[in-house]
C-alpha atoms as a PDB file:
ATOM      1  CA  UNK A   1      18.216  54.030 -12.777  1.00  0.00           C
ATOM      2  CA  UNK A   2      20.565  52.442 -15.620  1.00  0.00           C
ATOM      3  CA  UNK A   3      21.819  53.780 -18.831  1.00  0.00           C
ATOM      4  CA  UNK A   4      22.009  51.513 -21.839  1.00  0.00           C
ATOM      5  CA  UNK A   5      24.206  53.049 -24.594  1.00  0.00           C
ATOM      6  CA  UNK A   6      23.006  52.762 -28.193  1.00  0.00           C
ATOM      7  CA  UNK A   7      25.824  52.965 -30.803  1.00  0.00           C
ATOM      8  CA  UNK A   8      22.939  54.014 -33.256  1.00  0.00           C
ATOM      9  CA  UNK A   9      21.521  57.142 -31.041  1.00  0.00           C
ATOM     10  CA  UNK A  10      21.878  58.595 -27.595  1.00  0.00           C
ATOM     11  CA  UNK A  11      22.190  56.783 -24.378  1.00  0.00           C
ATOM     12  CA  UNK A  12      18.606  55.857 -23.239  1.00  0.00           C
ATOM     13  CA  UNK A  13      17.710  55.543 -19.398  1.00  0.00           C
ATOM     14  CA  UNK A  14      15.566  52.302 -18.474  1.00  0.00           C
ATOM     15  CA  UNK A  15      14.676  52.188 -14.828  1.00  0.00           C
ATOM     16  CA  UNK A  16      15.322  48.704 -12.690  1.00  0.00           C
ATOM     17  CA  UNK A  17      17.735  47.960 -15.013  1.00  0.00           C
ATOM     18  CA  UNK A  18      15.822  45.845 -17.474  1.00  0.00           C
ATOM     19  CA  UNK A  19      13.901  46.101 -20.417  1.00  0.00           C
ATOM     20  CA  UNK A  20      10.311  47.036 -21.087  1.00  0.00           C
ATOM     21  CA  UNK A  21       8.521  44.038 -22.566  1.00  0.00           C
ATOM     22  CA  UNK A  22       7.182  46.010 -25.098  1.00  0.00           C
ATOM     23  CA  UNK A  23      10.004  48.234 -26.446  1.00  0.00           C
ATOM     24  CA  UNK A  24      13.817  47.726 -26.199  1.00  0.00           C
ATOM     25  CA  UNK A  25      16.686  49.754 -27.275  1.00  0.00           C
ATOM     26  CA  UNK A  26      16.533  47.312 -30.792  1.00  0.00           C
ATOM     27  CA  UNK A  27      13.086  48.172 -31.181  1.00  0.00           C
ATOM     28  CA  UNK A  28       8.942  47.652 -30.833  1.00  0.00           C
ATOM     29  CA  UNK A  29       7.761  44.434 -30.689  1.00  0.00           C
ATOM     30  CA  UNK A  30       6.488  45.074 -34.367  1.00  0.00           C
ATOM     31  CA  UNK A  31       9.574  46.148 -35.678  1.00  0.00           C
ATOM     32  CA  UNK A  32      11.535  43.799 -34.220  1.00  0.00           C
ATOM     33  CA  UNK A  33       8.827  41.303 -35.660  1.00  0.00           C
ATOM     34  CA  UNK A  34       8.975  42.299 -39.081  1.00  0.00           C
ATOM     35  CA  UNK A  35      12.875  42.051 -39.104  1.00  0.00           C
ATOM     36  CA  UNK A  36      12.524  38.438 -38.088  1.00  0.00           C
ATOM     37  CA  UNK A  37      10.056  37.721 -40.191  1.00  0.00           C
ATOM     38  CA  UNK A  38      11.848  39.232 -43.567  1.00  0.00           C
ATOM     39  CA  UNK A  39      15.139  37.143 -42.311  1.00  0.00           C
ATOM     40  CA  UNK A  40      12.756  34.422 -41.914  1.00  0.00           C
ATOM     41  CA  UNK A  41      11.310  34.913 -45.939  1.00  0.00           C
ATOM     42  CA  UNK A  42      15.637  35.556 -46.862  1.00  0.00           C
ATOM     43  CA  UNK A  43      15.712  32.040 -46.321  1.00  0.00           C
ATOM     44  CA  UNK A  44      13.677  30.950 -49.140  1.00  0.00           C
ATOM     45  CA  UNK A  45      16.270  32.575 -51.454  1.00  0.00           C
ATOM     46  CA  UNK A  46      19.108  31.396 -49.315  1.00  0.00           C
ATOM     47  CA  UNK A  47      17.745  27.747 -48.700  1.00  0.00           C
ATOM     48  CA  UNK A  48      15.251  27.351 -51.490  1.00  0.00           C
ATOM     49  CA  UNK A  49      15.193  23.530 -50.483  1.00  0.00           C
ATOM     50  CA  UNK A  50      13.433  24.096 -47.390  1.00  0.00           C
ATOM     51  CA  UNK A  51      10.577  26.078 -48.765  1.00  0.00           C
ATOM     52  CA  UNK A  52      10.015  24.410 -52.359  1.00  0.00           C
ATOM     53  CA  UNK A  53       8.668  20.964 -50.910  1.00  0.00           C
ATOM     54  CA  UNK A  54       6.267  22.782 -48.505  1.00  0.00           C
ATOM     55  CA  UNK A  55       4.926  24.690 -52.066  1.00  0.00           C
ATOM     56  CA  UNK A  56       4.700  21.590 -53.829  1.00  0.00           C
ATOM     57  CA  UNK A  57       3.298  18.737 -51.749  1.00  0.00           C
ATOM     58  CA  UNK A  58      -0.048  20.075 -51.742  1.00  0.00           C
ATOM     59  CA  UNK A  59      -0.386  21.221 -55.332  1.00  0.00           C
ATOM     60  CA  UNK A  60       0.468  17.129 -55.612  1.00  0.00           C
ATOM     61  CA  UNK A  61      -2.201  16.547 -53.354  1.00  0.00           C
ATOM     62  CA  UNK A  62      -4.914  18.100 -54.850  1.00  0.00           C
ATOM     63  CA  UNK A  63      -4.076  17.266 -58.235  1.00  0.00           C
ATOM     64  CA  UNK A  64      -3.402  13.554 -56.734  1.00  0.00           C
ATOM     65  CA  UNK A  65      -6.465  13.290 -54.641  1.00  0.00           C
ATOM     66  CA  UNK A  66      -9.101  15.210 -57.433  1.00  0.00           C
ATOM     67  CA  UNK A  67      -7.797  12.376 -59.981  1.00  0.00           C
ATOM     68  CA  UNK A  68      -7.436   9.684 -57.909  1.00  0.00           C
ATOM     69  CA  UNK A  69     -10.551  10.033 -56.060  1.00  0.00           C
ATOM     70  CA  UNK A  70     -12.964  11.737 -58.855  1.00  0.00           C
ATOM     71  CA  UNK A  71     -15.291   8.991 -58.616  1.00  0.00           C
ATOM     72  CA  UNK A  72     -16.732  10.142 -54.911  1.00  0.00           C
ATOM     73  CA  UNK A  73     -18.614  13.243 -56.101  1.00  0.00           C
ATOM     74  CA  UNK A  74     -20.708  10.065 -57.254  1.00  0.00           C
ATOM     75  CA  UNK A  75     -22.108   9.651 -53.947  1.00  0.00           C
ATOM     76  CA  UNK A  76     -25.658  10.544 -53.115  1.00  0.00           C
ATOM     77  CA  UNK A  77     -25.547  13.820 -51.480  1.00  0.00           C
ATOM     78  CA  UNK A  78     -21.996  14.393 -52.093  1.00  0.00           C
ATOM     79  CA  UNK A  79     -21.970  18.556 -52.161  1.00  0.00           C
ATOM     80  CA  UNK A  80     -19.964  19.262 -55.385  1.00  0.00           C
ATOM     81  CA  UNK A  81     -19.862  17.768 -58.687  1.00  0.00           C
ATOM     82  CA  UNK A  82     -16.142  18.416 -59.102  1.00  0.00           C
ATOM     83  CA  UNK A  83     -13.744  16.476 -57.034  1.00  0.00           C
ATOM     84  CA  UNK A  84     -11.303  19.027 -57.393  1.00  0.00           C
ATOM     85  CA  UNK A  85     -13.415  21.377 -55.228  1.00  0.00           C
ATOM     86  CA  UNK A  86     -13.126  18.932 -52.566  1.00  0.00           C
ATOM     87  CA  UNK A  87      -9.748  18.783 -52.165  1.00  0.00           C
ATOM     88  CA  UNK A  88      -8.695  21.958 -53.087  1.00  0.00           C
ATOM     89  CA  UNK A  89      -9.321  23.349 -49.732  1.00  0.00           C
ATOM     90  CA  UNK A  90      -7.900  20.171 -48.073  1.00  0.00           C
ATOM     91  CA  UNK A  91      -4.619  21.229 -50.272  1.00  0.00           C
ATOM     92  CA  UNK A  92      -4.991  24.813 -49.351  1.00  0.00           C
ATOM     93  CA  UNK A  93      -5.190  24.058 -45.385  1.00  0.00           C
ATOM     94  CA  UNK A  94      -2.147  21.181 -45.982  1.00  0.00           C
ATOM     95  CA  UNK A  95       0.276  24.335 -47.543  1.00  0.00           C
ATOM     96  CA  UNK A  96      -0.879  26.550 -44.411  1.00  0.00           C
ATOM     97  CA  UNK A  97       0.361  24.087 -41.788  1.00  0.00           C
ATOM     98  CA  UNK A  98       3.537  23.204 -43.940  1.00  0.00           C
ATOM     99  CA  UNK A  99       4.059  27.358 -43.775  1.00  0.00           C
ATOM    100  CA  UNK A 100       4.170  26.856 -39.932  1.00  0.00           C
ATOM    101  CA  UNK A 101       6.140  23.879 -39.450  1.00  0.00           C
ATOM    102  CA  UNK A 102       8.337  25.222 -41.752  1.00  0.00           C
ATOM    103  CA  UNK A 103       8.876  27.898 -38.881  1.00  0.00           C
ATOM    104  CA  UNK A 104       9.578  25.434 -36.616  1.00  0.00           C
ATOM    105  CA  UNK A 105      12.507  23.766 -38.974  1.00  0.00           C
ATOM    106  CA  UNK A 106      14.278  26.939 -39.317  1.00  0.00           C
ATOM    107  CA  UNK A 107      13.528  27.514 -35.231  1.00  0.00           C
ATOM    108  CA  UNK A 108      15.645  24.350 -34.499  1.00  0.00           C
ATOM    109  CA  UNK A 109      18.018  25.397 -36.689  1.00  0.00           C
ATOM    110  CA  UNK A 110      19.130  28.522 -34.998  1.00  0.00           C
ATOM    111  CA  UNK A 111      19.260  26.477 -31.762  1.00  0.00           C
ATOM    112  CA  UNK A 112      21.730  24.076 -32.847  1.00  0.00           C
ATOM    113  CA  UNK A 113      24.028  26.357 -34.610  1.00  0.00           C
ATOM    114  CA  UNK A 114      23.454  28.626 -31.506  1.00  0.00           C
ATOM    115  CA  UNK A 115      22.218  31.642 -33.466  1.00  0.00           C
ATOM    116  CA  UNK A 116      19.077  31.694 -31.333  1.00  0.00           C
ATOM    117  CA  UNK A 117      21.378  32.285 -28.042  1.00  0.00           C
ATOM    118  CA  UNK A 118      22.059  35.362 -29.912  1.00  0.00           C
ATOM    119  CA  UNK A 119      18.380  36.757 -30.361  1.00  0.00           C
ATOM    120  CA  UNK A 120      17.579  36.071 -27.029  1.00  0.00           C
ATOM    121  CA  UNK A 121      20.586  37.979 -25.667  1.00  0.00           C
ATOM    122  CA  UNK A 122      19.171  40.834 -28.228  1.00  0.00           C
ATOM    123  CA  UNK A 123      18.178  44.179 -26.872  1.00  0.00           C
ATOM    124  CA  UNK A 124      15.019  43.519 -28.149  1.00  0.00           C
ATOM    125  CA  UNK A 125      10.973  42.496 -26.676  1.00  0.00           C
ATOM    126  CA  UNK A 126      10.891  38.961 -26.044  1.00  0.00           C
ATOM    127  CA  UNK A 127       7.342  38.758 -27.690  1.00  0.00           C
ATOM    128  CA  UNK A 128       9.226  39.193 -31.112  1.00  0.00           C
ATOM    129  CA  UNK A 129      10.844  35.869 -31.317  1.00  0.00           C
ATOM    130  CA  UNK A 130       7.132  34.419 -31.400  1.00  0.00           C
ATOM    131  CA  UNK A 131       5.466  36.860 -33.264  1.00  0.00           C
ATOM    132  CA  UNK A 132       8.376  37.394 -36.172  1.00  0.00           C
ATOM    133  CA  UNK A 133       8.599  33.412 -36.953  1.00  0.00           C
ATOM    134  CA  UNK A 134       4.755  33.715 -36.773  1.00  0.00           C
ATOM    135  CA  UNK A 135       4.410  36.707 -39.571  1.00  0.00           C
ATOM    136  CA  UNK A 136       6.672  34.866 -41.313  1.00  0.00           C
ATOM    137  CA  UNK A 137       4.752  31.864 -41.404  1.00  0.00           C
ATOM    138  CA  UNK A 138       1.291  34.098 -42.811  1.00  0.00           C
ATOM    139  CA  UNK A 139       3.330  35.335 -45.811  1.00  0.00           C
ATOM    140  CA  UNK A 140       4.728  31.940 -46.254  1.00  0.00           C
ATOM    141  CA  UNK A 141       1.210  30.877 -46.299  1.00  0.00           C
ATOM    142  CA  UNK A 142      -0.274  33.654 -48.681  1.00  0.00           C
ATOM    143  CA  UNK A 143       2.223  32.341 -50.775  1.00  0.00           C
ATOM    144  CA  UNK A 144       1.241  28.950 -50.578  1.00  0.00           C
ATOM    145  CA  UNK A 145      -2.335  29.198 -50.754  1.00  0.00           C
ATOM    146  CA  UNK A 146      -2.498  31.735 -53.708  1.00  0.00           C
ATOM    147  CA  UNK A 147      -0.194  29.101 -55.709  1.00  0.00           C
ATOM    148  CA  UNK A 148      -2.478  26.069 -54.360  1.00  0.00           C
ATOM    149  CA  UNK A 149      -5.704  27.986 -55.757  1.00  0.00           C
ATOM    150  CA  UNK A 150      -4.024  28.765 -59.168  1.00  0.00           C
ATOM    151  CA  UNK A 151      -3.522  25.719 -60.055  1.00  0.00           C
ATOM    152  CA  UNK A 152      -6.697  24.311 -59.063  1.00  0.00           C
ATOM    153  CA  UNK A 153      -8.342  26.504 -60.823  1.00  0.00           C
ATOM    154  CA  UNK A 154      -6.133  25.737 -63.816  1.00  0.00           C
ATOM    155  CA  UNK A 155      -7.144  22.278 -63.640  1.00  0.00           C
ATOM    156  CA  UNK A 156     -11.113  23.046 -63.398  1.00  0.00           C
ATOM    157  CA  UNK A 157     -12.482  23.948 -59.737  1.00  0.00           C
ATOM    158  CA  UNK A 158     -15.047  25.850 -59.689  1.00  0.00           C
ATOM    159  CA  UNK A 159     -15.809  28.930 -56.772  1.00  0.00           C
ATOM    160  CA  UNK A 160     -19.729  28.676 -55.888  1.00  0.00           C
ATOM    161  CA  UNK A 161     -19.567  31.500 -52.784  1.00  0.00           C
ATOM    162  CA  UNK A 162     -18.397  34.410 -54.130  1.00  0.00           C
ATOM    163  CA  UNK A 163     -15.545  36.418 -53.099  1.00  0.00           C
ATOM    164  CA  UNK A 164     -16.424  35.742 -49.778  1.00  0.00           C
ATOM    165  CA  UNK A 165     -15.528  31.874 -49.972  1.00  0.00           C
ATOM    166  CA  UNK A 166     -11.892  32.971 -51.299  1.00  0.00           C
ATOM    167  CA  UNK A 167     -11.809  35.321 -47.988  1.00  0.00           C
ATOM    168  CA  UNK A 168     -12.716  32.137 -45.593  1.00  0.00           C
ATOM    169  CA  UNK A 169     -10.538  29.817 -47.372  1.00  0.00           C
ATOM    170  CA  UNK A 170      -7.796  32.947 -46.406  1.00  0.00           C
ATOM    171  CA  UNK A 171      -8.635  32.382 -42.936  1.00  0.00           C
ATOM    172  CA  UNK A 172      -8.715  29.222 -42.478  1.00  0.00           C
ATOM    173  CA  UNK A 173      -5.341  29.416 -43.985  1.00  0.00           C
ATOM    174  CA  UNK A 174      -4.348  31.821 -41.347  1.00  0.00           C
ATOM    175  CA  UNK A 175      -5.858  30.256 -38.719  1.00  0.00           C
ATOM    176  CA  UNK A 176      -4.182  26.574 -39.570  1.00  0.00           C
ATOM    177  CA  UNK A 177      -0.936  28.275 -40.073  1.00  0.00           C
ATOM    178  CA  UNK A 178      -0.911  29.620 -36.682  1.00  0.00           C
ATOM    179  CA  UNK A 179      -1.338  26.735 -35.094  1.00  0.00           C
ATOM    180  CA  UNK A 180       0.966  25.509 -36.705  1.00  0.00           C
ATOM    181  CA  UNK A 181       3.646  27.979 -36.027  1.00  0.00           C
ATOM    182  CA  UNK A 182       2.618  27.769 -32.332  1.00  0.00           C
ATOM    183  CA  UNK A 183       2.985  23.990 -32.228  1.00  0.00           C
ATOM    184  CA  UNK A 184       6.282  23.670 -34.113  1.00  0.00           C
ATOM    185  CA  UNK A 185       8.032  26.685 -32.068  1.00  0.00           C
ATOM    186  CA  UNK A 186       6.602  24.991 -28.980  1.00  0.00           C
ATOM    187  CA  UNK A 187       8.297  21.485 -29.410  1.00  0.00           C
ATOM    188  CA  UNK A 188      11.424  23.431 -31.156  1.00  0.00           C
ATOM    189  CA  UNK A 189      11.848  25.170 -27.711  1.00  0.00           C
ATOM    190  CA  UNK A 190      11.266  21.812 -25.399  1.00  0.00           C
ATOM    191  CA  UNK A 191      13.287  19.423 -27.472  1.00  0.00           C
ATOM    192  CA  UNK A 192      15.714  21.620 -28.972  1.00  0.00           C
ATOM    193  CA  UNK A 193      16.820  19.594 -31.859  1.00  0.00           C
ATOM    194  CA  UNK A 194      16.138  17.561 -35.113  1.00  0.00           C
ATOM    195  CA  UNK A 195      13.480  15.504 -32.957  1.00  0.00           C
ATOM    196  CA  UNK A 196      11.230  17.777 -32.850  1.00  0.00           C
ATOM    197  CA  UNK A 197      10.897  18.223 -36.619  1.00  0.00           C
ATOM    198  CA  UNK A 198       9.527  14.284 -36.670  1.00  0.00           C
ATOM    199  CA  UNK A 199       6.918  15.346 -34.165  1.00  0.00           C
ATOM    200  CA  UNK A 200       5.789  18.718 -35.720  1.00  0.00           C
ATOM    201  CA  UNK A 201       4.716  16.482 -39.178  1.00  0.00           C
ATOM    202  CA  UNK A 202       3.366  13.376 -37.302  1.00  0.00           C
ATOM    203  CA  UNK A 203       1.263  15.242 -35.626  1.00  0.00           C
ATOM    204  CA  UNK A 204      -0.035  17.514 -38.129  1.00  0.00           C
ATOM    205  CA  UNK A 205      -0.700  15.288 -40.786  1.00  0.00           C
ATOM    206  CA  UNK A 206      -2.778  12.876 -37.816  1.00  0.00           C
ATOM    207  CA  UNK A 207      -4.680  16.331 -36.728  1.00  0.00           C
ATOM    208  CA  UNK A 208      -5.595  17.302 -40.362  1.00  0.00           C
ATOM    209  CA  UNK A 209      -6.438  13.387 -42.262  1.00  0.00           C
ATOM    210  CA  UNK A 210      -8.739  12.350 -38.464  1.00  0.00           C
ATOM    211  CA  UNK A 211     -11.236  14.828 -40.007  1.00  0.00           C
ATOM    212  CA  UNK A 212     -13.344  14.595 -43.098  1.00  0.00           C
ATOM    213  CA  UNK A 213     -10.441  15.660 -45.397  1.00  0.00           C
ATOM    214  CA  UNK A 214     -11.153  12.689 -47.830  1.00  0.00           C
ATOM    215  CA  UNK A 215     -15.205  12.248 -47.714  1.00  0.00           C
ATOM    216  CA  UNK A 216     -18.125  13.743 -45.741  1.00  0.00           C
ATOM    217  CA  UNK A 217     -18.816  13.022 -42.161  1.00  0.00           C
ATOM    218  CA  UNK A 218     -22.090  10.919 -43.541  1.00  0.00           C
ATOM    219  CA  UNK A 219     -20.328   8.725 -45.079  1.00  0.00           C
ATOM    220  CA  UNK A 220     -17.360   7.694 -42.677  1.00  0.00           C
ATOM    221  CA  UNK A 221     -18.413   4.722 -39.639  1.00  0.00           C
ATOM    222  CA  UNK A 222     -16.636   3.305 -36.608  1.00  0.00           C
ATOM    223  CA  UNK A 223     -13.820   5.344 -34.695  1.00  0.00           C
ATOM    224  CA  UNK A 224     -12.753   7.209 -37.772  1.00  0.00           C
ATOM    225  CA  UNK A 225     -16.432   9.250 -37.953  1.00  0.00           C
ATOM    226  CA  UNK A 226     -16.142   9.501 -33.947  1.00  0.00           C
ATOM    227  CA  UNK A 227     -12.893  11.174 -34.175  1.00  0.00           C
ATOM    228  CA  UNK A 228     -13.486  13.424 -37.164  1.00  0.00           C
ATOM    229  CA  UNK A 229     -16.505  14.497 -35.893  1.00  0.00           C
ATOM    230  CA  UNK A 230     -14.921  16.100 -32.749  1.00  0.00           C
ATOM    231  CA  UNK A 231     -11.816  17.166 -33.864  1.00  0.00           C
ATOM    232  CA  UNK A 232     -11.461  20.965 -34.413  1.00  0.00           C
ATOM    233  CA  UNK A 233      -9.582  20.381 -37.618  1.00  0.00           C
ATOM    234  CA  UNK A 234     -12.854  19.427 -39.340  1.00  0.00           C
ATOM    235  CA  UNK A 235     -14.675  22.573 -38.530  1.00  0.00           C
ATOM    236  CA  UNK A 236     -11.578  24.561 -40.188  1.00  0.00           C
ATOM    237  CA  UNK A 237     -11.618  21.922 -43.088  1.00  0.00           C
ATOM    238  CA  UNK A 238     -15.711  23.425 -43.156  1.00  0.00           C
ATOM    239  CA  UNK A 239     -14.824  26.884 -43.545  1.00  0.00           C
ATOM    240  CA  UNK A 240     -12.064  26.798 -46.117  1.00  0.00           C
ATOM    241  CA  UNK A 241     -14.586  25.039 -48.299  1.00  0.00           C
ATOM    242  CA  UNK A 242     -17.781  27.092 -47.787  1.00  0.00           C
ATOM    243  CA  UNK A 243     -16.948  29.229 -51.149  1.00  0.00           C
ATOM    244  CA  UNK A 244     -16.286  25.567 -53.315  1.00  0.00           C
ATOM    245  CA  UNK A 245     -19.518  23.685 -51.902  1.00  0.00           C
ATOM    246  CA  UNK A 246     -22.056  26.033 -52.575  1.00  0.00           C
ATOM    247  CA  UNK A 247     -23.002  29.703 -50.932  1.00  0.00           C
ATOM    248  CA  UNK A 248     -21.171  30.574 -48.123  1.00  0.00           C
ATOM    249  CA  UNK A 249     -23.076  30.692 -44.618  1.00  0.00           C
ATOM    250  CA  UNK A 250     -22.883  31.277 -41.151  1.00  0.00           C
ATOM    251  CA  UNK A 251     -23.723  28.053 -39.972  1.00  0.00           C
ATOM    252  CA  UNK A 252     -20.555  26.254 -42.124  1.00  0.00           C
ATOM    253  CA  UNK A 253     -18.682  29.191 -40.763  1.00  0.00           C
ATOM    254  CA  UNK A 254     -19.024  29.788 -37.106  1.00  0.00           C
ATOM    255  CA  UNK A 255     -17.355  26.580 -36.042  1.00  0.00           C
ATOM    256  CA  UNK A 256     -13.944  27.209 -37.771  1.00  0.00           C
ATOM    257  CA  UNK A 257     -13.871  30.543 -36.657  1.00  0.00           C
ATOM    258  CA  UNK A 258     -14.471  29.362 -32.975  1.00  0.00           C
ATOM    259  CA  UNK A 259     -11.865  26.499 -33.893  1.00  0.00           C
ATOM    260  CA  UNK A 260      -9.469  29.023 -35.010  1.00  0.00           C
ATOM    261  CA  UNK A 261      -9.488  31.200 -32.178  1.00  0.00           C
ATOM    262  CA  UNK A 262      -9.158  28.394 -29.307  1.00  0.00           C
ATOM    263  CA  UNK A 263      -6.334  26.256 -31.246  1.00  0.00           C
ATOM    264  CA  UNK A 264      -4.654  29.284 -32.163  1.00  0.00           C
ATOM    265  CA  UNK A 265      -4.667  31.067 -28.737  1.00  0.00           C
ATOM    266  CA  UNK A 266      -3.943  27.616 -27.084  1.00  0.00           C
ATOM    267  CA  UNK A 267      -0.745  27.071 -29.692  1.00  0.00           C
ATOM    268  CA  UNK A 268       0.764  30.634 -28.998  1.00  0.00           C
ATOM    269  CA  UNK A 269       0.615  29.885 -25.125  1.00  0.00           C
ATOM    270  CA  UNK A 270       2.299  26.591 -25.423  1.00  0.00           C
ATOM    271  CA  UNK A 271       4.998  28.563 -27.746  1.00  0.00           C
ATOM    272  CA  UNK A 272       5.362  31.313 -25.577  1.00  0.00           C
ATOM    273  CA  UNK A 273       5.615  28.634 -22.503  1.00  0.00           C
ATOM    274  CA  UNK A 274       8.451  26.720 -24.582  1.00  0.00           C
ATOM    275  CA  UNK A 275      10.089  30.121 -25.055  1.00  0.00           C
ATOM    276  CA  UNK A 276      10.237  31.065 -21.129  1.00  0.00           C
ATOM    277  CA  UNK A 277      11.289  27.496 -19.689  1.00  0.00           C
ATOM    278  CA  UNK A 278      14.179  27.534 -22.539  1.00  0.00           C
ATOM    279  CA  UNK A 279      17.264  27.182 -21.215  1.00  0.00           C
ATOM    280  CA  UNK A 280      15.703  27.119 -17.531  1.00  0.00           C
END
């Protein structure tokens, strides 16, 4: 048996000498969590650069794309008459994975200026340095998305399913923001520097435009419709737009929230893998 002396409170006992993985003389996993997370949000008011382009780029995008592209909801079959309704979503699930890799910037740098050395030496649960960055990344996103739908409602879409579509086009922006977060603190962790951040956006942007972010799956041909039409990306891209393509049902919703669950769970393991081999 060890004693581990607190300057805040009473020396606490903690047998085997080490820390439980769940609570540490800084804290619970969830309070630990949410003190990462608000240092992670302190940022945007610190380093307003880093956040501003991640809120902008996809308003651009779906005022770019709904203008530039207005003509498809011309096609035969083509669910909406309103581009903008399209795209919106698209927009909406662009801002979410921008939230995450955002994460992942800030991640790398704390380990080059050697402040992460510093949390990890931290009497706190390891489990907080992926799930802090990762709350952080969901309020990022609420931000995002909730400025993303104003506009585009400003500049004419239209909800068709209800409240219920605004609550899937919330989890899909959940869901694409933890993957995300998992996949940016993953590579942060393995490559440890500025390299990473080229990877975290390749790869995104690849992942999100192989799907049917610009037109239907009926209309795409070739190795473009093969891809799209496997890639897990394009069932998300389904659910975020069930409430802007019509009513919202199970059938246009299962599949994201099937997508959501695997890429998600897969993205944490590969972060939490990138967090143990660190420094090994």
């Amino acid at each position: 048996m060890t004693t581990i002396v607190n300057s805040a409170g009473p020396s606490r006992p903690v047998s085997g000498g080490s820390f439980d993985h769940t609570s540490a003389p800084g804290g619970t996993v969830l309070r630990s969590s949410a003190g990462l997370a608000i240092r992670g949000l302190r940022s945007i008011r610190r380093l307003p650069s880093a956040f501003i382009p991640a809120l902008m780029m996809p308003i651009v995008q779906a005022i770019a794309f709904s203008g530039t592209f207005f003509a498809i909801t011309k096609i035969p079959g083509f669910p909406t008459d309103r581009s903008i309704n399209w795209y919106l979503p698209l927009a909406c699930c662009m801002g979410a994975g921008f939230s995450g890799i955002g994460i992942g910037f800030s991640t790398i740098r704390d380990l080059e200026t050697g402040f992460f050395d510093r949390l990890r030496m931290a009497p706190t649960p390891t489990a907080s340095l992926i799930l802090g960055p990762l709350f952080g990344a969901w309020i990022r996103m609420m931000i995002v998305v909730t400025s993303v739908l104003a506009v585009g409602f400003a500049i004419g879409a239209r909800l068709t399913g209800g409240v219920l579509g605004i609550v899937n086009l919330y989890i899909a922006g959940f869901g694409v923001a933890t993957v995300a977060s998992g996949w940016a603190l993953g590579l942060a962790y393995r490559l440890k520097d500025m390299r990473a951040a080229a990877l975290m956006q390749l790869t995104f942007f690849n992942a999100i435009f192989l799907t049917n972010a610009q037109a239907p799956l009926f209309v795409m041909s070739g190795w473009l419709h093969t891809i799209a039409r496997v890639n897990p990306f394009t069932n998300i891209l389904r659910l975020a737009r069930t409430g802007f393509l019509g009513t919202v049902t199970w059938d246009d919703t299962w599949g994201g929230l099937v997508a959501i669950a695997g890429m998600g769970a897969a993205a944490m393991y590969f972060a939490w893998r990138g967090l143990r081999e660190l420094g090994n």
